[in-house]
Protein backbone atom coordinates (compact mmCIF):
# COMPACT_ATOMS: atom_id res chain seq x y z
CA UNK A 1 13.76 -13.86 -6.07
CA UNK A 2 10.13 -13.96 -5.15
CA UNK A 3 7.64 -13.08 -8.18
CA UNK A 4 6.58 -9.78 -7.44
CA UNK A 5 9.99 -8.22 -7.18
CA UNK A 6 10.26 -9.83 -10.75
CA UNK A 7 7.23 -8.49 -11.72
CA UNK A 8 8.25 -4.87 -10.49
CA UNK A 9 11.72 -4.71 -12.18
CA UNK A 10 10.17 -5.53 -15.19
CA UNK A 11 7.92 -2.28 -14.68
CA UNK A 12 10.43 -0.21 -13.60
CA UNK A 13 11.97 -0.81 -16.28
CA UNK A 14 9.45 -0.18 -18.82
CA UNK A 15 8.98 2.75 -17.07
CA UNK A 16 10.41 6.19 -17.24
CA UNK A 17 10.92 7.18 -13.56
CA UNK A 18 12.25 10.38 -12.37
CA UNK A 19 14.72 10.48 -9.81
CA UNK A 20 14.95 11.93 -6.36
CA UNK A 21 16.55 14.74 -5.98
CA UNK A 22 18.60 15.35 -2.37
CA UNK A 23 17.51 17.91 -0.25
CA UNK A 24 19.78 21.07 -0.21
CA UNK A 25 22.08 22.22 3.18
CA UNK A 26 20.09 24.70 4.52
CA UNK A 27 16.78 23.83 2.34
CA UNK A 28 13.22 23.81 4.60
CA UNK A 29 12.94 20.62 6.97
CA UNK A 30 10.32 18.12 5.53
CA UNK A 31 7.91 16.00 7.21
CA UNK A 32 5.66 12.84 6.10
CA UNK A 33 3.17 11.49 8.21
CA UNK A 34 2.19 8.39 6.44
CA UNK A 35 -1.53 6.70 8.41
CA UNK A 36 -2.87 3.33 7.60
CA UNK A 37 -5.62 1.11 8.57
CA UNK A 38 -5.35 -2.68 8.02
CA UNK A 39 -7.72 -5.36 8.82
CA UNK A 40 -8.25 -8.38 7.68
CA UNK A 41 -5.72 -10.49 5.36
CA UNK A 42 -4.56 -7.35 4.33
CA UNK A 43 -0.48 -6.71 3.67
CA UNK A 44 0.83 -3.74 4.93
CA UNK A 45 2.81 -0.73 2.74
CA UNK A 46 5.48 -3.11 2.69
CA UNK A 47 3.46 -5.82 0.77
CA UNK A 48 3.99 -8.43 2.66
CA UNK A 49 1.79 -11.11 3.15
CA UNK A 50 0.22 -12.09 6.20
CA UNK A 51 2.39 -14.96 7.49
CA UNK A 52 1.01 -18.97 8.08
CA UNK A 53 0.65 -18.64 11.67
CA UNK A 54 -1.61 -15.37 11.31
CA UNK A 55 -3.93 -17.16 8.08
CA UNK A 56 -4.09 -20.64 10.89
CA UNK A 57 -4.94 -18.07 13.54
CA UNK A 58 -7.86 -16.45 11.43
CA UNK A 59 -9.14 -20.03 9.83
CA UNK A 60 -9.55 -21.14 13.32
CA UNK A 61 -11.58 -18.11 14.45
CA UNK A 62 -8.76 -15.90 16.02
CA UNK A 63 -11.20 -12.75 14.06
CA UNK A 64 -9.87 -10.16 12.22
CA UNK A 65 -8.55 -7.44 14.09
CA UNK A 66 -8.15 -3.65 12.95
CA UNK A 67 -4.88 -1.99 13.45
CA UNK A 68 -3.82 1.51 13.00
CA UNK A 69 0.05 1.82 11.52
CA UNK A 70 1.74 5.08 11.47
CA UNK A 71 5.08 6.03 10.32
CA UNK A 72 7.21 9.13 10.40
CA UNK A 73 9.79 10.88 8.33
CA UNK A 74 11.71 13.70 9.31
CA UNK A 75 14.40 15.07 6.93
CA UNK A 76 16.11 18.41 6.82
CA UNK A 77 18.85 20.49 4.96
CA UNK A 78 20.26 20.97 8.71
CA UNK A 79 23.02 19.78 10.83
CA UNK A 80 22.50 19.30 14.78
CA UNK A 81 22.69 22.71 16.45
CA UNK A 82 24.84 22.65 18.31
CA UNK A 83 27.23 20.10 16.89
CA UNK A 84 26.56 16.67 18.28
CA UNK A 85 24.19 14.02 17.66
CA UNK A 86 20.92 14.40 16.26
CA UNK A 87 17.54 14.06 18.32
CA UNK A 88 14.17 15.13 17.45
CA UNK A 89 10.78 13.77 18.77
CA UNK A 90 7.12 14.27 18.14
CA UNK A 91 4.89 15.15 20.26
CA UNK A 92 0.98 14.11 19.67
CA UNK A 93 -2.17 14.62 21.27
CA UNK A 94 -3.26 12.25 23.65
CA UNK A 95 -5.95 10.69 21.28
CA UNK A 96 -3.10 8.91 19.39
CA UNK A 97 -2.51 6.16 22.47
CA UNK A 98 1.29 5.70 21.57
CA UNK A 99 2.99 7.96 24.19
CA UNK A 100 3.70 11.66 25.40
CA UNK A 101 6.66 11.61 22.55
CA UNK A 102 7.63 9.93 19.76
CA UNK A 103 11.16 10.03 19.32
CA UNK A 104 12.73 10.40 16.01
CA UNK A 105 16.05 7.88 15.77
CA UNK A 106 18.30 8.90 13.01
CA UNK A 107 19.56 4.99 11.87
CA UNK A 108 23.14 4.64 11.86
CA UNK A 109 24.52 3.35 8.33
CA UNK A 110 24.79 -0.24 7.02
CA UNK A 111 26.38 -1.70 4.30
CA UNK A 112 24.79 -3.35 1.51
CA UNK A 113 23.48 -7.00 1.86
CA UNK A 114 22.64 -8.83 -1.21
CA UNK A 115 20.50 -11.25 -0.21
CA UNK A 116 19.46 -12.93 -3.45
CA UNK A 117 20.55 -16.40 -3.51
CA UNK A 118 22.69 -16.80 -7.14
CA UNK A 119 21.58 -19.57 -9.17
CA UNK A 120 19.20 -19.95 -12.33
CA UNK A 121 16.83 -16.93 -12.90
CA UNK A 122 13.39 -17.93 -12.34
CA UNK A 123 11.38 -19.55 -14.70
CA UNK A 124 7.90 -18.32 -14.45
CA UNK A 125 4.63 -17.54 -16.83
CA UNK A 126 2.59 -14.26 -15.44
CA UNK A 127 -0.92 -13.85 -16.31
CA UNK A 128 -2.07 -10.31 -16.41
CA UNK A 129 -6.19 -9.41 -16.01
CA UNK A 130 -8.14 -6.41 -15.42
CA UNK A 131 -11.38 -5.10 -15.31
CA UNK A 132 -14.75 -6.58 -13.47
CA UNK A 133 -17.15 -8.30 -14.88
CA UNK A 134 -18.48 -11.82 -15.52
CA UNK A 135 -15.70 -12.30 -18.08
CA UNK A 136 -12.14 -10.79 -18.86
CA UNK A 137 -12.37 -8.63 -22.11
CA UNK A 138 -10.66 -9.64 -24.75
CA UNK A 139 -7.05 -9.93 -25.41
CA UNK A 140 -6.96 -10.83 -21.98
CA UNK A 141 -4.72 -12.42 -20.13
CA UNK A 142 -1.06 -10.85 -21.58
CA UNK A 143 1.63 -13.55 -20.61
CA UNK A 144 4.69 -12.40 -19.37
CA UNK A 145 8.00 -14.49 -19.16
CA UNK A 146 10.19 -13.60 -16.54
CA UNK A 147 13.43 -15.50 -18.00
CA UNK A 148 13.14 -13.28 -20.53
CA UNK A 149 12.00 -10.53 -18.35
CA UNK A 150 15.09 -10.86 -16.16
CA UNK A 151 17.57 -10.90 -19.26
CA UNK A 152 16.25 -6.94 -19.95
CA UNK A 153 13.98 -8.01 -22.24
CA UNK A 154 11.29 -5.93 -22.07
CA UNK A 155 8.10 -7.47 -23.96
CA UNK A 156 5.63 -4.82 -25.92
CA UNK A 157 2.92 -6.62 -23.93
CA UNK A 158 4.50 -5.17 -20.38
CA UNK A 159 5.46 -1.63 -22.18
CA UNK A 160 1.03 -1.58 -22.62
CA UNK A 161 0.49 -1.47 -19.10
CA UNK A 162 3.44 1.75 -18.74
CA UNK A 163 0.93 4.59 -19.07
CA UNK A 164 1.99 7.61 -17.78
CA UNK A 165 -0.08 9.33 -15.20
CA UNK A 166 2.15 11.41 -13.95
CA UNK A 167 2.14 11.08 -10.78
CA UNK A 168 3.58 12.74 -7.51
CA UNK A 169 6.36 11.72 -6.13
CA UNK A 170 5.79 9.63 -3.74
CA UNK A 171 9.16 9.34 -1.84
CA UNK A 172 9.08 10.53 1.54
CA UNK A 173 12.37 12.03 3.77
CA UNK A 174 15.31 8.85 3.82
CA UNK A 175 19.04 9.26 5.04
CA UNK A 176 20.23 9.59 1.37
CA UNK A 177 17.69 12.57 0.26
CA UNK A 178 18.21 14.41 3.57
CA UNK A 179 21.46 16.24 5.48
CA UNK A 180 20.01 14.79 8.32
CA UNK A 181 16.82 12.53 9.17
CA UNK A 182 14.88 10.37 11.66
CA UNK A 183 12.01 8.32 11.76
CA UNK A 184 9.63 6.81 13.92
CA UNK A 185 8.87 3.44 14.64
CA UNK A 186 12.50 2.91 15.53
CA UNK A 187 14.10 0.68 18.26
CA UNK A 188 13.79 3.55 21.19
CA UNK A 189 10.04 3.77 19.93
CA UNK A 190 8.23 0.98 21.09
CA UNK A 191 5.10 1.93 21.46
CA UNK A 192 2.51 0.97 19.00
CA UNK A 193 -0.77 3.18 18.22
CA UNK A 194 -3.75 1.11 19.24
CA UNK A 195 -6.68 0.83 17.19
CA UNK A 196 -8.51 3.50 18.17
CA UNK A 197 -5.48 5.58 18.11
CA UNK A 198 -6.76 8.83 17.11
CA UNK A 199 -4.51 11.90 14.61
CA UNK A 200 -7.23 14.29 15.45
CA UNK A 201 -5.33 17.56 17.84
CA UNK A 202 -2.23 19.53 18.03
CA UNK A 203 0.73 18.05 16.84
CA UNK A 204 4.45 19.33 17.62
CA UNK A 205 7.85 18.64 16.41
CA UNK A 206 11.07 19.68 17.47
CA UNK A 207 14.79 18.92 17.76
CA UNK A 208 18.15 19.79 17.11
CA UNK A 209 18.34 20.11 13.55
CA UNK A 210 14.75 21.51 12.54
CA UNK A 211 12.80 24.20 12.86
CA UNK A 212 9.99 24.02 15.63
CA UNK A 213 6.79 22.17 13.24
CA UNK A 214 3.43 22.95 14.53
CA UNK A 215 -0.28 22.09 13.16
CA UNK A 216 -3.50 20.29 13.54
CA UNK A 217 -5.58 17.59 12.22
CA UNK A 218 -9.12 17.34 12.33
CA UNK A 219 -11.77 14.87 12.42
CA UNK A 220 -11.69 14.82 8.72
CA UNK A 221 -8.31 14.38 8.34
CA UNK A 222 -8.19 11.06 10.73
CA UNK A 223 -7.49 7.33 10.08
CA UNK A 224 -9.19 5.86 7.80
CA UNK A 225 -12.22 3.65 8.85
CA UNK A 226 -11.83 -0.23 8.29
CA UNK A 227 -12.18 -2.06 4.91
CA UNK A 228 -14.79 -4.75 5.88
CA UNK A 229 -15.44 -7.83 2.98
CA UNK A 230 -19.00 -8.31 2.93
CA UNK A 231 -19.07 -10.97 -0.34
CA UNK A 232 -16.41 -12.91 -1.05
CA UNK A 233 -17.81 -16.13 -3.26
CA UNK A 234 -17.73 -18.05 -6.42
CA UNK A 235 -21.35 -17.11 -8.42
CA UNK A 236 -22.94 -19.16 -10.83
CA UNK A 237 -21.30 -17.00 -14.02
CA UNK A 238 -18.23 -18.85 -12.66
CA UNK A 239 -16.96 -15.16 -11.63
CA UNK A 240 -15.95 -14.17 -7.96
CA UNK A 241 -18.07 -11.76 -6.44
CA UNK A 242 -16.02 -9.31 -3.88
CA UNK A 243 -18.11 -6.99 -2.23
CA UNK A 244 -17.43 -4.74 0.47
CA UNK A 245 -18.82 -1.65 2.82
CA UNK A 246 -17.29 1.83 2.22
CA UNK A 247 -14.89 2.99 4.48
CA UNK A 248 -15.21 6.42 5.96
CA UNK A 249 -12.74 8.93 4.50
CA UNK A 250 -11.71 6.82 1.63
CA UNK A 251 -12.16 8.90 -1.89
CA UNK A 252 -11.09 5.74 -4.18
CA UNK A 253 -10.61 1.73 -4.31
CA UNK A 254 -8.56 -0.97 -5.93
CA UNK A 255 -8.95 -4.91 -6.27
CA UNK A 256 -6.18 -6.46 -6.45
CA UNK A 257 -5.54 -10.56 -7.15
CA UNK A 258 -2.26 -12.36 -7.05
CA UNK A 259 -2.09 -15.83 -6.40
CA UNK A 260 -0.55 -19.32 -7.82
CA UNK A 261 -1.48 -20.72 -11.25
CA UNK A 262 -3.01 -24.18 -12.11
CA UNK A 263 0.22 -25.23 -14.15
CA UNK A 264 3.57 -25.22 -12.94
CA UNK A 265 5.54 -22.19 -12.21
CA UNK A 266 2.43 -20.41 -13.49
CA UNK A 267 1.48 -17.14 -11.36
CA UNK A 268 -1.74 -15.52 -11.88
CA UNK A 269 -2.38 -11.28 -11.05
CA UNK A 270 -5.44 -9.12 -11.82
CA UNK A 271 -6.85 -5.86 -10.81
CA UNK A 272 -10.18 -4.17 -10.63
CA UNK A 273 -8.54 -1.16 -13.38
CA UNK A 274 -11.21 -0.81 -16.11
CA UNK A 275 -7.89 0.34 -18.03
CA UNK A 276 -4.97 -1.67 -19.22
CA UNK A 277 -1.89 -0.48 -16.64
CA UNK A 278 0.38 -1.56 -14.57
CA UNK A 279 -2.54 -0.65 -11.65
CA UNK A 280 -0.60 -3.31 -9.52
CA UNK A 281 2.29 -1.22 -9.69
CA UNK A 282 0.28 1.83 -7.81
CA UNK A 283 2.30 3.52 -4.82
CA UNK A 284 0.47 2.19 -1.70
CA UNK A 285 -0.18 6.18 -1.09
CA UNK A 286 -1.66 8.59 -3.95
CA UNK A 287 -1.64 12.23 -3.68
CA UNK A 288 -5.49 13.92 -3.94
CA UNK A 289 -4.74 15.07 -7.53
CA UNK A 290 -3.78 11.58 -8.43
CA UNK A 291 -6.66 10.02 -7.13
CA UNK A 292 -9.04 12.38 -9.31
CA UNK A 293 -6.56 11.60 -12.64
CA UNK A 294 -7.20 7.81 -11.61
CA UNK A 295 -10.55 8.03 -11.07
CA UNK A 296 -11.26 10.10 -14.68
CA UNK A 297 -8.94 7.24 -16.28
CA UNK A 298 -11.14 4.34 -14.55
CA UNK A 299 -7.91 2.89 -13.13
CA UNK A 300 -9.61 3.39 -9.66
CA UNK A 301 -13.10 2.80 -8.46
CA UNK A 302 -14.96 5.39 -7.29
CA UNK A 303 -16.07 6.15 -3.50
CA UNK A 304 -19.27 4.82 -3.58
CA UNK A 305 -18.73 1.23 -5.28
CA UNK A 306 -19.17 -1.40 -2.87
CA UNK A 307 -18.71 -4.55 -5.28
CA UNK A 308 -16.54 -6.10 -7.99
CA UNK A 309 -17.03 -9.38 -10.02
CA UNK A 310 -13.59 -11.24 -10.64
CA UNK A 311 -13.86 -12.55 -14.37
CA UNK A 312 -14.27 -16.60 -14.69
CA UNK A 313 -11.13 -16.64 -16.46
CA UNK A 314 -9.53 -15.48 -13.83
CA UNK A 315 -11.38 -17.73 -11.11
CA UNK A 316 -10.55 -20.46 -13.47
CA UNK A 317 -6.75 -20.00 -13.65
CA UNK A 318 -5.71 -19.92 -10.22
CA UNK A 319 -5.39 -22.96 -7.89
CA UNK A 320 -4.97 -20.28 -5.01
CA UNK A 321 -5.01 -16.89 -4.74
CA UNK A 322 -5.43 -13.91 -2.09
CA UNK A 323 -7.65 -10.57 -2.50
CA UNK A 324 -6.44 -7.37 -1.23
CA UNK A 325 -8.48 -4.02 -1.26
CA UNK A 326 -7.41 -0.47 -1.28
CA UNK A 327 -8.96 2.74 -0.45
CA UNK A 328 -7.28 5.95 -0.69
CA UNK A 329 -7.78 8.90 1.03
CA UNK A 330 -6.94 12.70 0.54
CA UNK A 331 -3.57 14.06 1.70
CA UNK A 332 -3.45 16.79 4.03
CA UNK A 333 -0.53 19.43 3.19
CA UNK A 334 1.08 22.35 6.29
CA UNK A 335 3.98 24.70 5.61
CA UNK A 336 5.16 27.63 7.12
CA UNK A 337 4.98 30.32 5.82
CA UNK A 338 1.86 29.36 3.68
CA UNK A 339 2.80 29.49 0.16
CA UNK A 340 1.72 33.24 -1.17
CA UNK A 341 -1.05 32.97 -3.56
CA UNK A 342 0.36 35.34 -6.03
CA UNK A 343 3.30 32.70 -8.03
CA UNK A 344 5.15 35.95 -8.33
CA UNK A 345 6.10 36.26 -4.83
CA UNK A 346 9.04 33.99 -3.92
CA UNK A 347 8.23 31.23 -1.29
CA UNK A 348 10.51 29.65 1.13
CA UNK A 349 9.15 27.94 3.36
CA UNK A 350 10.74 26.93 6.68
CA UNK A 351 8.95 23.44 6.73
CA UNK A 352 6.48 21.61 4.97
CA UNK A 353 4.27 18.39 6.21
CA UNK A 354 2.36 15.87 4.41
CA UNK A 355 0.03 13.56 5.93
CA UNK A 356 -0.99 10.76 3.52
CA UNK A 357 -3.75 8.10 4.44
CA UNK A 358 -4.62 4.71 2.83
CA UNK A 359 -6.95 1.50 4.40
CA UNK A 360 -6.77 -1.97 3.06
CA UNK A 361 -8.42 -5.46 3.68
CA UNK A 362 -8.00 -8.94 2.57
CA UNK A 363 -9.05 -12.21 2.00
CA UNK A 364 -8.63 -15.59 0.06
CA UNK A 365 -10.33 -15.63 -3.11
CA UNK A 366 -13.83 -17.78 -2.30
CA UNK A 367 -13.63 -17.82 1.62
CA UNK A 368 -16.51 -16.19 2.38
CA UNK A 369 -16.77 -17.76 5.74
CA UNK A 370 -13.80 -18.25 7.56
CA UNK A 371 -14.39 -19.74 11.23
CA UNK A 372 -16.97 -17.22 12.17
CA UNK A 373 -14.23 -13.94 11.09
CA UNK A 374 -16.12 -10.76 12.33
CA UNK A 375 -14.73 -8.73 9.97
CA UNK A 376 -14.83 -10.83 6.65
CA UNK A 377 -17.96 -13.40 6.93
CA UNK A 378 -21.79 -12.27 7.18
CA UNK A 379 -22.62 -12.91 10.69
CA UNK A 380 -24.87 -15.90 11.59
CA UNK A 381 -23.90 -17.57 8.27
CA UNK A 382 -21.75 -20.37 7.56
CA UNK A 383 -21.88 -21.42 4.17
CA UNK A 384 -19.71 -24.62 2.95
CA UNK A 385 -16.59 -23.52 1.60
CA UNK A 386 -16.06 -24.01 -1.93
CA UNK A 387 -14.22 -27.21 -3.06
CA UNK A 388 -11.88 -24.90 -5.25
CA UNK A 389 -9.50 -23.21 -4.67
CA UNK A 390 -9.04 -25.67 -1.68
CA UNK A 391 -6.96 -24.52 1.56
CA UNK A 392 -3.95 -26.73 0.86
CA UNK A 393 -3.51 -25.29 -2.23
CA UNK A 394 -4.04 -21.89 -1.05
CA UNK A 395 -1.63 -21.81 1.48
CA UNK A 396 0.67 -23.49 -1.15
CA UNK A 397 -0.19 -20.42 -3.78
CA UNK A 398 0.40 -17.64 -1.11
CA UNK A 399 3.84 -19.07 -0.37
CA UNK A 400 4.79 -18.13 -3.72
CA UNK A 401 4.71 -13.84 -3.56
């Protein structure tokens, strides 16, 4: 089991998480447009890191392209009409680059596959910092044990970082919440939206078991623009300055820092939260009104900070360790009929749409330059990289998420 599933049933289970509730026969068909922008070292809504042969590409000056990931969710209280299979598609405007339509494949069912390999639970020590600044505060870092961890022991240091937010729900149409559903990438959809694939125009979606969805997006309610790393190097404090430029659209930022400790079985994570939480354990999308709460908390940074110190002690504990950067955007909400704006009046909607938006970056913790990278170096400079963390052990550290 790698350490940040570890790390996330242990927060789960601190945590006090409401459960989805399935969508009702006949209830309004709901749809999820979820928009990202990704450059750099940066891992996807899936969290998964870049792979070897993509870090070898970029250390040997392959650059740092952007890309623009979509993905859509189509769920509904319906059954085809008339009885048969289901098919629905989406149709975009031309901006987007992927296609005329975007069909929406309803996956067939598969069985459970366990694919933990059984054997001894993991052994591992997890060091938790937050905050920036020149040094961690104190009572910093909390040490978690996972053997522990793993035996449903849940330590009072991990129950700290459970604050409740309360925030939205953040769980789009799947086949279990929905009578019937389809999605988009898929293996009919092969098209991929290029990176300066465009969400601004009419959008349309139709098929056999929902309602006819129509609305548009404008130029404010686009892809994000690109996280670009500006600094990205040890200072003389010891700390780790990360700086970056703002990205257009985004209302909100996270640092985030996981990488391999100096001692054995030893894995180090931080964030830029000014609070003690589970920040780490954010949804990769956040509503508007969560964004505000987070900002008021200090759990996020605000929209115009372009720069975070990584404490020494942090610096200091990790042989290897990547950054990742988050900016969040506001949703954008459709249904039809609008809801009334007196509460009194019952609403029941036919459909409802949600189009959520998030950018991220990323980089290895010191690497400022990195083989001439357009998007992460300063251009025209080529500074010597530093002799810790150094790449071997890097590459070593990343292999451990």
């Amino acid at each position: 089991m790698r350490i940040w599933n570890v790390v996330t049933l242990g927060a789960a289970a601190a945590a006090l998480a409401g459960s989805a509730v399935g969508q009702q026969a006949g209830g309004p068909a709901v749809y999820w447009m979820s928009a990202e922008t990704a450059s750099g070292f940066s891992m996807g809504s899936g969290g998964q890191p870049p792979s070897s042969r993509q870090m070898m590409s970029m250390m040997m000056g392959g650059g740092s392209s952007v890309s623009h990931n979509l993905r859509l969710d189509l769920g509904t209280g319906r059954k085809p009409q008339p009885a048969g299979d289901p098919s629905a598609q989406h149709l975009p405007p031309p901006g987007l680059g992927a296609g005329q339509s975007l069909p929406l494949v309803t996956p067939q069912p598969q069985g459970y596959v366990d694919h933990e390999v059984p054997g001894e639970i993991p052994n591992y020590r997890i060091l938790i910092f937050w905050g920036c600044g020149d040094h961690a505060r104190q009572g910093q870092p909390v040490v978690i044990d996972t053997t522990n961890l793993m035996k449903g022991q849940i330590p009072p240091e991990l129950a700290n970082f459970n604050r409740s937010w309360s925030l939205s729900s953040q769980n789009p149409p799947s086949p279990g919440r929905s009578v019937t559903y389809g999605e988009w990438p898929n293996t009919r959809g092969r098209t991929r939206v290029p990176s300066d694939g465009s969400l601004v125009g009419d959008h349309t979606v139709q098929g056999n078991y929902t309602p006819t969805i129509k609305f548009a997006l404008n130029e404010n309610q686009d892809f994000l623009g690109a996280l670009n790393i500006t600094q990205n190097k040890v200072t003389g404090s010891g700390a780790s300055m990360l700086g970056w430029r703002p990205a257009a659209g985004a209302q909100a930022y996270l640092a985030a820092l996981m990488g391999a400790g100096k001692r054995k079985n030893e894995f180090v994570m931080w964030t830029s939260s000014e609070v003690q939480t589970a920040a780490m354990m954010l949804p990769p999308y956040l509503s508007t009104g969560d964004i505000s709460r987070l900002l008021t908390a200090k759990a996020l940074m605000g929209p115009n900070t372009t720069s975070c110190l990584i404490p020494k002690e942090v610096v200091d504990s990790v042989e290897g360790a990547m950054v990742q950067l988050h900016g969040y955007g506001n949703e954008a909400n459709f249904a039809y009929p609008p809801r009334p704006s007196n509460p009194k009046i019952a609403w029941k909607p036919e459909w409802t749409v949600k189009v959520r938006y998030r950018t991220t970056t990323g980089a290895l913790l010191g690497m400022e330059d990195m083989g001439g990278m357009g998007q992460q170096g300063r251009p025209g400079q080529r500074e010597q990289a530093p002799k810790k963390p150094g790449m071997g052990s890097i590459l070593k550290g990343l292999g451990g998420f």
